[in-house]
C-alpha atoms as a PDB file:
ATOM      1  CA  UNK A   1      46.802-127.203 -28.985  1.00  0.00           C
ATOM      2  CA  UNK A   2      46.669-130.834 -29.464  1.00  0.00           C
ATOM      3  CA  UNK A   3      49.297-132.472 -31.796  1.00  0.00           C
ATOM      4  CA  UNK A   4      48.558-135.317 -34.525  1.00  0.00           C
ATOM      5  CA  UNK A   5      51.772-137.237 -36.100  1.00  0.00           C
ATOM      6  CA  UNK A   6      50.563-137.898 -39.781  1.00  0.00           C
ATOM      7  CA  UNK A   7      52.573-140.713 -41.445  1.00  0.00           C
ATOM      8  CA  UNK A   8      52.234-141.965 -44.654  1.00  0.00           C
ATOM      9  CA  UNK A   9      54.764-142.500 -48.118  1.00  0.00           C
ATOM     10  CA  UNK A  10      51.787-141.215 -50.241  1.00  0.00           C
ATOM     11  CA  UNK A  11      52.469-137.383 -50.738  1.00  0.00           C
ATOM     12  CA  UNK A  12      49.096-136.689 -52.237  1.00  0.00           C
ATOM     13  CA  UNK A  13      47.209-138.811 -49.219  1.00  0.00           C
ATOM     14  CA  UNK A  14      49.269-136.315 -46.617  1.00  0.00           C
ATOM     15  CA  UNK A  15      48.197-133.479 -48.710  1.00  0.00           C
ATOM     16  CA  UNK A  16      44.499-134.197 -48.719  1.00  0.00           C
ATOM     17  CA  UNK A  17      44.582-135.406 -44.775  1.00  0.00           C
ATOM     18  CA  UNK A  18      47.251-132.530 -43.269  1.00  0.00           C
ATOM     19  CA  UNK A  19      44.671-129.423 -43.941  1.00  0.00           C
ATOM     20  CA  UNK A  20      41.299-131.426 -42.682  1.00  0.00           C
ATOM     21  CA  UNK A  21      43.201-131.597 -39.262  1.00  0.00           C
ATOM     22  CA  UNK A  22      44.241-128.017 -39.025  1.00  0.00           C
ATOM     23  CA  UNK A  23      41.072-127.212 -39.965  1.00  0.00           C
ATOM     24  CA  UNK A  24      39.953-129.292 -36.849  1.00  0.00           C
ATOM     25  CA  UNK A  25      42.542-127.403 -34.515  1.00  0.00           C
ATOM     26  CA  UNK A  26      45.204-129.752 -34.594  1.00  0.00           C
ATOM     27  CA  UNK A  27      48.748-129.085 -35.049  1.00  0.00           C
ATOM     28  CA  UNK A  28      50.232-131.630 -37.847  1.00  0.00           C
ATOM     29  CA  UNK A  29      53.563-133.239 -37.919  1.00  0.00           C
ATOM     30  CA  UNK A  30      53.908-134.978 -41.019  1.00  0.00           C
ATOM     31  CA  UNK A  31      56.516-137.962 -41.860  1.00  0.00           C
ATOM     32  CA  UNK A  32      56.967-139.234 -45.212  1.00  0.00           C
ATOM     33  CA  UNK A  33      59.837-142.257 -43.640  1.00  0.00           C
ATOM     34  CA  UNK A  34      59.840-144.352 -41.180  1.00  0.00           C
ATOM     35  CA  UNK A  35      63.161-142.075 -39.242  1.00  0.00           C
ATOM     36  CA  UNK A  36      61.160-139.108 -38.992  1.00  0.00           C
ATOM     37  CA  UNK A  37      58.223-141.266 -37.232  1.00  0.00           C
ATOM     38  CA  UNK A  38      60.688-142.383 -34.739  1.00  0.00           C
ATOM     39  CA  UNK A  39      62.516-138.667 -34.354  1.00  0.00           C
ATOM     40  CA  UNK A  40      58.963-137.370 -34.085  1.00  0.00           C
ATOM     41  CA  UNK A  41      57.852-139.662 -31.016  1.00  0.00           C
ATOM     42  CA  UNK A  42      60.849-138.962 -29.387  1.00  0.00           C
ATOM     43  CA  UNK A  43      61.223-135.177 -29.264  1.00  0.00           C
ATOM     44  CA  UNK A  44      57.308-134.747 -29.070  1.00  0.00           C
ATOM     45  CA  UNK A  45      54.351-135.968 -27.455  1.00  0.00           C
ATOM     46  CA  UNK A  46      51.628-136.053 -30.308  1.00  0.00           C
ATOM     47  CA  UNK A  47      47.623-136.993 -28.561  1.00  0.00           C
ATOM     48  CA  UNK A  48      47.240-139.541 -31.641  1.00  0.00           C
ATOM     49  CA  UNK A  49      49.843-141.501 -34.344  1.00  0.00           C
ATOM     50  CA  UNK A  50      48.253-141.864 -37.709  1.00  0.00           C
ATOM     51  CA  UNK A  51      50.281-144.347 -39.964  1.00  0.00           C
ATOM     52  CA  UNK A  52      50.066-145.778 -43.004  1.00  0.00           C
ATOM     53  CA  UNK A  53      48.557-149.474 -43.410  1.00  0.00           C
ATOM     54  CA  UNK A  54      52.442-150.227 -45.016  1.00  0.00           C
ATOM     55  CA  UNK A  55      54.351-148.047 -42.485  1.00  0.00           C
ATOM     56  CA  UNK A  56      52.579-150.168 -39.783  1.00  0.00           C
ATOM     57  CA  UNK A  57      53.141-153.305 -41.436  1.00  0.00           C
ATOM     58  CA  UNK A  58      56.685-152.169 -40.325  1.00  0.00           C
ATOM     59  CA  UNK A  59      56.800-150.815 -36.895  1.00  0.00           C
ATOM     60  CA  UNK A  60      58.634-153.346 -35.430  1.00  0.00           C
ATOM     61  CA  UNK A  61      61.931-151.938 -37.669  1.00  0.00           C
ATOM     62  CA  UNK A  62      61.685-148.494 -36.550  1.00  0.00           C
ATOM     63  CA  UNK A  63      59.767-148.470 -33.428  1.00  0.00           C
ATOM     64  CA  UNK A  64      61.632-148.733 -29.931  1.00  0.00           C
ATOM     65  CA  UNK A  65      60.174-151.116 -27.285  1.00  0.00           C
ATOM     66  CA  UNK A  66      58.879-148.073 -25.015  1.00  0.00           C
ATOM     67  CA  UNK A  67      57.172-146.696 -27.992  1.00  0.00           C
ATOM     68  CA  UNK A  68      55.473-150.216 -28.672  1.00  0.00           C
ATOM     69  CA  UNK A  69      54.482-151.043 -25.010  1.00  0.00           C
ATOM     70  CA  UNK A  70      52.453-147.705 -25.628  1.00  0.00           C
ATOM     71  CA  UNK A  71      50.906-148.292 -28.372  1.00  0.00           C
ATOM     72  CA  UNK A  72      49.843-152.368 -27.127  1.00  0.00           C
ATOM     73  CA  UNK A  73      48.404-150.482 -24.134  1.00  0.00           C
ATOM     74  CA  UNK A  74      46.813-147.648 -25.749  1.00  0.00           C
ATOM     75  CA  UNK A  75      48.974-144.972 -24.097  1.00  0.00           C
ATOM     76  CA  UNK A  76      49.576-143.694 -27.789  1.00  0.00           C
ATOM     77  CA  UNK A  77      46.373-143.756 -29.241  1.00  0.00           C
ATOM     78  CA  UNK A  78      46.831-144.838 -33.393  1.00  0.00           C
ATOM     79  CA  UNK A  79      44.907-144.853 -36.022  1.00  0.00           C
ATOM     80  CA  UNK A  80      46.111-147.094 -39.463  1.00  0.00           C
ATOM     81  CA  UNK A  81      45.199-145.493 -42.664  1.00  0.00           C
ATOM     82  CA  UNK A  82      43.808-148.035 -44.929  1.00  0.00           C
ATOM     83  CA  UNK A  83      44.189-147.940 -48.803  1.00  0.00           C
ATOM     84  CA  UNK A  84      41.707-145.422 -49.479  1.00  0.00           C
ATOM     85  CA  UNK A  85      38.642-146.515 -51.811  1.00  0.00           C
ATOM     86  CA  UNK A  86      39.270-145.285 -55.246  1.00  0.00           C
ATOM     87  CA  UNK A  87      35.959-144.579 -56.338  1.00  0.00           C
ATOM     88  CA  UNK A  88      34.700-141.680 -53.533  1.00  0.00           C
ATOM     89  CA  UNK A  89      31.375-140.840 -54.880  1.00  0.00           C
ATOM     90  CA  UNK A  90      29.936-137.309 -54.113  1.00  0.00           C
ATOM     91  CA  UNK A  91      26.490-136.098 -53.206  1.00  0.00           C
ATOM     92  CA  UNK A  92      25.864-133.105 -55.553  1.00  0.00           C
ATOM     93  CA  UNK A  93      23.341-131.856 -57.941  1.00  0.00           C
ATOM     94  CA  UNK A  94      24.615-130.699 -61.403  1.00  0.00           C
ATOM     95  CA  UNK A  95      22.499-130.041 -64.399  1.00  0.00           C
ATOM     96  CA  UNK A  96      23.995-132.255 -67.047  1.00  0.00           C
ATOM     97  CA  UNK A  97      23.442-133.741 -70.720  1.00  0.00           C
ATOM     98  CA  UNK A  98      22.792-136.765 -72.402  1.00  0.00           C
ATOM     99  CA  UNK A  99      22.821-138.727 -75.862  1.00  0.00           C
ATOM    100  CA  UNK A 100      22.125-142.268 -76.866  1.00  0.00           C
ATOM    101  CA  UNK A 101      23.571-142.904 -79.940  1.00  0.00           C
ATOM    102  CA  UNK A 102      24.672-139.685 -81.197  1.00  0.00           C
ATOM    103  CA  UNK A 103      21.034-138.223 -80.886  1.00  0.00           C
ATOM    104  CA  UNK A 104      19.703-134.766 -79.505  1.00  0.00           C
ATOM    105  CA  UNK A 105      21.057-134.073 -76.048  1.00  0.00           C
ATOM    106  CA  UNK A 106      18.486-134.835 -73.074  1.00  0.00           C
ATOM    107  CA  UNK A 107      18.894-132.608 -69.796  1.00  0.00           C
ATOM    108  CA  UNK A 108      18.634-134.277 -66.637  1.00  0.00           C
ATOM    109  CA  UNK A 109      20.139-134.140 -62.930  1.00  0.00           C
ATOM    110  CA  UNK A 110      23.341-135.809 -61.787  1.00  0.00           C
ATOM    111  CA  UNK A 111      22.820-136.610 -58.173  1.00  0.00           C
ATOM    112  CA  UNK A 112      26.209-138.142 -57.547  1.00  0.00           C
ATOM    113  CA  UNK A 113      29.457-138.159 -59.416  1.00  0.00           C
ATOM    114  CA  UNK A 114      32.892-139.913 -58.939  1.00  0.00           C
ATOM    115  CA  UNK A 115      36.409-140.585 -61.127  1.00  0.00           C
ATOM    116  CA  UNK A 116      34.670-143.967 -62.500  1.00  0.00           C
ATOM    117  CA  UNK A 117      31.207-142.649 -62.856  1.00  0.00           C
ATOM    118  CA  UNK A 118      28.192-141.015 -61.994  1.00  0.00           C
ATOM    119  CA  UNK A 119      24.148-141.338 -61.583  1.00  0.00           C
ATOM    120  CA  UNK A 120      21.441-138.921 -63.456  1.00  0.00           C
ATOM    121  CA  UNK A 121      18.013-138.417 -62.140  1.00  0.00           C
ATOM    122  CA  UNK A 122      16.048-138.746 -65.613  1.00  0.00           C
ATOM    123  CA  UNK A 123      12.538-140.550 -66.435  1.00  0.00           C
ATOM    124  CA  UNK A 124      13.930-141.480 -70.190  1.00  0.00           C
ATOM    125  CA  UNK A 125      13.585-145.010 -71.384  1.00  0.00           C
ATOM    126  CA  UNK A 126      17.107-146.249 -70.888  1.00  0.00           C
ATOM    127  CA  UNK A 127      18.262-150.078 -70.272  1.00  0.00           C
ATOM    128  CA  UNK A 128      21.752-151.480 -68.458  1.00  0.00           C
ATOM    129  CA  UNK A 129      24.456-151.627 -71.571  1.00  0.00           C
ATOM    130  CA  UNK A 130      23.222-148.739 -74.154  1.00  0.00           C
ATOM    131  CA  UNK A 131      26.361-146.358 -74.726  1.00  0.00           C
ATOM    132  CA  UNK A 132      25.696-142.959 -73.764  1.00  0.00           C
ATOM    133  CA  UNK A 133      27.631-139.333 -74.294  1.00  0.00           C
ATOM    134  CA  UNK A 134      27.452-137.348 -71.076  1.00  0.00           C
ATOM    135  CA  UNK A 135      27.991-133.974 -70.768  1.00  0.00           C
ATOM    136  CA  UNK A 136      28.236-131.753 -67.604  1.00  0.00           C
ATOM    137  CA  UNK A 137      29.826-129.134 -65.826  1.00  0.00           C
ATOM    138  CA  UNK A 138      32.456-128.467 -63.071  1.00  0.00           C
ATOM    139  CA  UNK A 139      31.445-125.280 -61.319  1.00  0.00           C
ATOM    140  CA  UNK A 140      33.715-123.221 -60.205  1.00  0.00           C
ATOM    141  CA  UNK A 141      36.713-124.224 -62.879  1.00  0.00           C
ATOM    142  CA  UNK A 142      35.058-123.279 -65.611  1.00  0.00           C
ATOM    143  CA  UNK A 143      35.279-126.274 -67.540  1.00  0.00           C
ATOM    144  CA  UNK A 144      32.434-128.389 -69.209  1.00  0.00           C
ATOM    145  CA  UNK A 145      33.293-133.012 -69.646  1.00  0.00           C
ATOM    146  CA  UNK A 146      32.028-134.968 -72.645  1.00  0.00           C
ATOM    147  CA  UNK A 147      32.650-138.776 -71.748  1.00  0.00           C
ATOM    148  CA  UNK A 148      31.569-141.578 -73.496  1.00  0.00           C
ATOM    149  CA  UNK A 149      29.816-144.246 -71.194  1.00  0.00           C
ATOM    150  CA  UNK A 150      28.336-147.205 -70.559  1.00  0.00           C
ATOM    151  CA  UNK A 151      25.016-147.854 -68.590  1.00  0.00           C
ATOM    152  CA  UNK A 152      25.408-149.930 -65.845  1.00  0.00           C
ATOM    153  CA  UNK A 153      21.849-149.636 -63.797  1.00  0.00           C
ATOM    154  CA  UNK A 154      18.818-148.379 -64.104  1.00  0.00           C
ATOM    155  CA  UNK A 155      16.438-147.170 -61.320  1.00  0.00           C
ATOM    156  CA  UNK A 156      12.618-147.688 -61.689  1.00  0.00           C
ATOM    157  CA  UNK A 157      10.241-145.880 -59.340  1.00  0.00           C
ATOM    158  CA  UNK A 158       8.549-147.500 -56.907  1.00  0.00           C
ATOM    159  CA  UNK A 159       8.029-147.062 -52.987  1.00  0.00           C
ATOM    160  CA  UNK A 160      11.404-148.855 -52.037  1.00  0.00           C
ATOM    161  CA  UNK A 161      13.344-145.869 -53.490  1.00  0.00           C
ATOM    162  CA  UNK A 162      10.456-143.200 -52.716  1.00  0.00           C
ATOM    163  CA  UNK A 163       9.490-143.391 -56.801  1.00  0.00           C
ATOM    164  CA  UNK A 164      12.820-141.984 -57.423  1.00  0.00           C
ATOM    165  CA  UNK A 165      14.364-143.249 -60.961  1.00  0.00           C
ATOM    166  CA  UNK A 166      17.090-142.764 -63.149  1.00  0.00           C
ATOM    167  CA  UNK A 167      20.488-144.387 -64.034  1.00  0.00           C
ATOM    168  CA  UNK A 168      24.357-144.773 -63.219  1.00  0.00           C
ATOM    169  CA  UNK A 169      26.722-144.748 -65.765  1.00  0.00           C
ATOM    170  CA  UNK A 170      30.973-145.580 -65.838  1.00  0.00           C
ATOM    171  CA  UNK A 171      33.237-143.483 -67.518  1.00  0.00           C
ATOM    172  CA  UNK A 172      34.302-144.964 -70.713  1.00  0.00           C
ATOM    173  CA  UNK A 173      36.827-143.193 -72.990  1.00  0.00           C
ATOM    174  CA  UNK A 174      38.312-140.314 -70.361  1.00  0.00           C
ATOM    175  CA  UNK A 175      41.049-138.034 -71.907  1.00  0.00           C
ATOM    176  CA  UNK A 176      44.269-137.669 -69.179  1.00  0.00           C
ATOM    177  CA  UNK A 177      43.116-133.818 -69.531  1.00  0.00           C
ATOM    178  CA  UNK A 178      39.390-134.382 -68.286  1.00  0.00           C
ATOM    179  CA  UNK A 179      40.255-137.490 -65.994  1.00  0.00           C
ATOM    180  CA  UNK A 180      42.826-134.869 -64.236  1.00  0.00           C
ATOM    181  CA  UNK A 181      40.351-131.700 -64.371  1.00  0.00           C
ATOM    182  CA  UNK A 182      37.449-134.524 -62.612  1.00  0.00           C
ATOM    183  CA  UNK A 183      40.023-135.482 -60.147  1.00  0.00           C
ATOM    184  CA  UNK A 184      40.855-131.912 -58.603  1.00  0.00           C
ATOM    185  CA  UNK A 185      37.279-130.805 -58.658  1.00  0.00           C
ATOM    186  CA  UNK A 186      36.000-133.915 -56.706  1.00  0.00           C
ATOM    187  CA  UNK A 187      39.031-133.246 -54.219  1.00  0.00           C
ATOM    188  CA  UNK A 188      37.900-129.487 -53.991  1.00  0.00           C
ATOM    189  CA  UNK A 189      34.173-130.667 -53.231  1.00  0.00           C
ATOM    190  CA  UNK A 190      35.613-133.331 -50.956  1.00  0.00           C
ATOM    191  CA  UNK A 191      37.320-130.737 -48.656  1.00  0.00           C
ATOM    192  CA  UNK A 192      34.866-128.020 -48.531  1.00  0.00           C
ATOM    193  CA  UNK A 193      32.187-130.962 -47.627  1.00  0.00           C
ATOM    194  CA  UNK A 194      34.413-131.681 -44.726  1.00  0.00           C
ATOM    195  CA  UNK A 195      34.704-127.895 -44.199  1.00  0.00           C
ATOM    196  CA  UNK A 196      31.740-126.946 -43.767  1.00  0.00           C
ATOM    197  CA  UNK A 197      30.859-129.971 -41.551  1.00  0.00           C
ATOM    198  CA  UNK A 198      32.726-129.638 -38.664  1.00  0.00           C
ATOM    199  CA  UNK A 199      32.725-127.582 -35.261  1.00  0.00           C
ATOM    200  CA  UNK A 200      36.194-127.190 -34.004  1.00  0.00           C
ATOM    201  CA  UNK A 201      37.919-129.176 -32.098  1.00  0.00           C
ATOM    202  CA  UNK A 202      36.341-132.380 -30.672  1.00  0.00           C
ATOM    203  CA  UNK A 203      37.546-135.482 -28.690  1.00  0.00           C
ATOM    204  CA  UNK A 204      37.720-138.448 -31.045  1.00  0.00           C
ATOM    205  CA  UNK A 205      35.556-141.265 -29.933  1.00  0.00           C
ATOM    206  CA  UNK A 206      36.233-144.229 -28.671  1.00  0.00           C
ATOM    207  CA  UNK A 207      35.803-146.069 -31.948  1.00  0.00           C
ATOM    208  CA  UNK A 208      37.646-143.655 -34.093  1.00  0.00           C
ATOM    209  CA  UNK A 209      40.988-144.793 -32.545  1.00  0.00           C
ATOM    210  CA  UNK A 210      40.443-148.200 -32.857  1.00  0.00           C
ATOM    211  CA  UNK A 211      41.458-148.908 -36.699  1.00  0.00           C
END
């Protein structure tokens, strides 16, 4: 079994990263500080060093010349680990709700969702800035979100987008409660996405270890 040195000072990045690997096959050392990288490399031979764009920014502190050479000469194949984008936006279909101005509730389709937003399928007459309640569902936990939002796009069919139409919204006023209950379902969805889309075990390509 191949092994993959994870290092990174974000805790909840090495919790969402550490279980998509052993789900790959890999075996996982993790290192939270810079020490443990260098302890790591020297009792062990991992197959690939994932860092952290900051812990990199550093290797010349922690990192003996040997260790170095290999990575210049990619002995040690690395990857960095980039500040991750903050806005992942999921594929999904959800029935949801919505309400301009306090009015009767609409149903349409939510096609994607993320923490900062998320786009309905609908054929209503809606323009970029009208306030909106939205309303919809996170199965599986058993808990229903009411947001306020904003408008930010509208969609009109025509053959560039295959007729589709509808409009993408941002989150507005988000309770702590609701932004934290979004935030663990889109990680769940996240990680059974990547689940169910992988075979094993594979070689990375020549492109994935050049970050």
């Amino acid at each position: 079994m191949k092994s993959i040195l994870l290092a990174d000072n974000r805790p909840e990045l090495l919790a969402t990263t550490e279980p998509i690997l052993k789900h790959w096959g890999y075996r996982v050392l993790t290192a939270t500080r810079t020490e443990q990288i260098a302890t790591f490399l020297q009792e062990s031979s991992p197959a690939l060093l994932v860092i952290g764009q900051e812990m990199y920014a550093r290797r010349d502190a922690f990192l003996d010349p040997e260790t170095t050479a290999r990575l210049n000469t990619g002995d040690l194949p690395l990857i960095v680990l980039k500040h991750p984008r903050h806005d992942l936006r999921l594929r999904l279909r959800l029935p949801g709700m919505y309400s301009l101005d306090d009015d009767e509730f609409l149903l349409a389709d939510v096609l994607s969702l993320s923490m900062r937003g998320l786009f309905f399928k609908a054929s209503a007459r809606i323009k970029q800035g009208d306030r909106i309640t939205v309303v919809f569902p996170l199965f599986g936990h058993c808990k229903e979100l009411e947001v306020k939002s904003t408008v930010v796009y509208v969609v009109h069919p025509d053959p560039q987008n295959n007729f589709a139409q509808g409009f993408g919204v941002t989150f507005d006023d988000f309770p702590q409660d609701q932004h934290n209950n979004l935030r663990h379902y889109i990680k769940e969805c996240f990680l059974k996405e990547v689940s169910s889309n992988t075979n094993g075990v594979g070689e990375f390509a020549e492109n994935q270890l050049k970050s």
